[in-house]
Every structure is written in structure tokens, then in C-alpha cells.
Protein backbone atom coordinates (compact mmCIF):
# COMPACT_ATOMS: atom_id res chain seq x y z
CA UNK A 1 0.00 0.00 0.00
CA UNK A 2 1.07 3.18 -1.35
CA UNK A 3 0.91 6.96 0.11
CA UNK A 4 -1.24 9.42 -1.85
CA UNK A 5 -1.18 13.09 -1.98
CA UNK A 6 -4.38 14.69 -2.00
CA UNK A 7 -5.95 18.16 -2.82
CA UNK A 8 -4.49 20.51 -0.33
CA UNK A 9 -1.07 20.11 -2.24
CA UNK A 10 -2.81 21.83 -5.12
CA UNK A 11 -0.74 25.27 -5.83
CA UNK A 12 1.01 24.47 -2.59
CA UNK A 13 3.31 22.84 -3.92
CA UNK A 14 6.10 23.10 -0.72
CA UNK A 15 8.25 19.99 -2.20
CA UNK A 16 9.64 18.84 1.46
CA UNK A 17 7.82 15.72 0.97
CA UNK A 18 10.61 15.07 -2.41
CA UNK A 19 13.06 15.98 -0.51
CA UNK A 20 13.02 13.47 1.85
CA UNK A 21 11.64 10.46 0.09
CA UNK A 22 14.37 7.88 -0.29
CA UNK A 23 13.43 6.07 -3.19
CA UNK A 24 12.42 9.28 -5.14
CA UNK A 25 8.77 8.03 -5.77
CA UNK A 26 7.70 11.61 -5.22
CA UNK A 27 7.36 13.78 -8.40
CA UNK A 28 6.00 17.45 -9.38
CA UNK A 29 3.44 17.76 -11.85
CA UNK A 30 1.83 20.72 -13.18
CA UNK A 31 -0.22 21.83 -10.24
CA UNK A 32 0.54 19.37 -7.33
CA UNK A 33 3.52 16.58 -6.21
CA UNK A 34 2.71 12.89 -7.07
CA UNK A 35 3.33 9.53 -5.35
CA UNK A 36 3.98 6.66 -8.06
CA UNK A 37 2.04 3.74 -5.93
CA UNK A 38 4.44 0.89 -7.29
CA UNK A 39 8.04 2.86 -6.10
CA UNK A 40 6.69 3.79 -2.98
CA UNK A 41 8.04 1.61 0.00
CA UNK A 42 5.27 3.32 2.72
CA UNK A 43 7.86 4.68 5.11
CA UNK A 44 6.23 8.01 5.89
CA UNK A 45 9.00 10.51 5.87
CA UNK A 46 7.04 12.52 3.15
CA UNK A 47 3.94 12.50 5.61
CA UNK A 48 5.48 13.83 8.14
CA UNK A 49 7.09 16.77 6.75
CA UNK A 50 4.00 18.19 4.32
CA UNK A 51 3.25 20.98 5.71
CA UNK A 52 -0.15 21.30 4.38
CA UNK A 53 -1.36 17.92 5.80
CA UNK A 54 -2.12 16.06 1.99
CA UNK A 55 -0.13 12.86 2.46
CA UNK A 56 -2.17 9.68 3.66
CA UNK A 57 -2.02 6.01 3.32
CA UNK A 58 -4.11 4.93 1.00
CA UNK A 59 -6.77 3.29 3.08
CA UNK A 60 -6.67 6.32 5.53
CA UNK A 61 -7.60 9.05 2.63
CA UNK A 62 -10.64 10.74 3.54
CA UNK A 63 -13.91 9.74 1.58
CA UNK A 64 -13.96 13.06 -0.35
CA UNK A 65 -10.30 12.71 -1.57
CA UNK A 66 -10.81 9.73 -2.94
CA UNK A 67 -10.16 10.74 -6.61
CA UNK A 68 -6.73 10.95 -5.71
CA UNK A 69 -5.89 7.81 -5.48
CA UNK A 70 -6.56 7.46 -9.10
CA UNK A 71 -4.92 10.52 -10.03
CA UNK A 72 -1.72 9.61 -8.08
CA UNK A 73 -1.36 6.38 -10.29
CA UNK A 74 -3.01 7.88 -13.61
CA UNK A 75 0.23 10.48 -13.30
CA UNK A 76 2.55 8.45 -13.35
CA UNK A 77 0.48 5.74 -16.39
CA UNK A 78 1.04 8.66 -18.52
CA UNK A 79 4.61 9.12 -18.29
């Protein structure tokens, strides 16, 4: 189980959480950071630095940030 960024790291954008990840799983897109789900080794460094409070496990994200689950993974299908 993966960590997923969700929708207060839109325009935030602080980047601590890429900073600290140690597999570098963590990447910038357009308007937020992304988690790629299959790199990520769930050691929660990047959770405990965002400063805006968007980094859960993936069966902890809230109900109404569900969608970003999907969008997590979709980023990094695209690539």
C-alpha cells in the first residue's frame, strides 16, 4: 500500500515531501507533487514533513479525496 497526496497540495506545492523520500517516488506535476504507488516503499518521511497535511495512506484518505488515489497512479500511467 502506497501513500497518496491529495488536494491541499494543489498550488502548494512546498516539495519537502521530495526531498526526503528515499526512493524518489515523489514527483512534481503541473499543479501538485505525485506519489507513483508501485516505487513507494510506505515509510512516511514525506507524511510527516508536508506541511499542508495532503499525504495519507491509501486506506486512511478521507472519503472526499478519494479521486486521488486514481490521479496519483493515472500520473505516473502517462509518463
Amino acid at each position: 500500500m502506497a501513500f497518496v497526496i491529495t488536494s491541499p497540495c494543489i498550488e502548494e506545492k512546498a516539495g519537502e515531501c521530495e526531498e526526503v523520500c528515499p526512493v524518489d517516488c515523489i514527483e512534481e506535476g503541473k499543479d501538485m507533487f505525485y506519489i507513483d504507488p508501485d516505487i513507494c516503499i510506505d515509510c512516511g518521511a514525506c507524511e510527516a514533513v508536508c506541511p499542508v497535511d495532503a499525504i495519507f495512506m491509501e486506506d486512511e484518505v478521507p472519503d472526499d479525496e478519494h479521486e486521488y488515489i486514481a490521479l496519483n497512479r493515472k500520473f505516473f500511467e502517462e509518463k
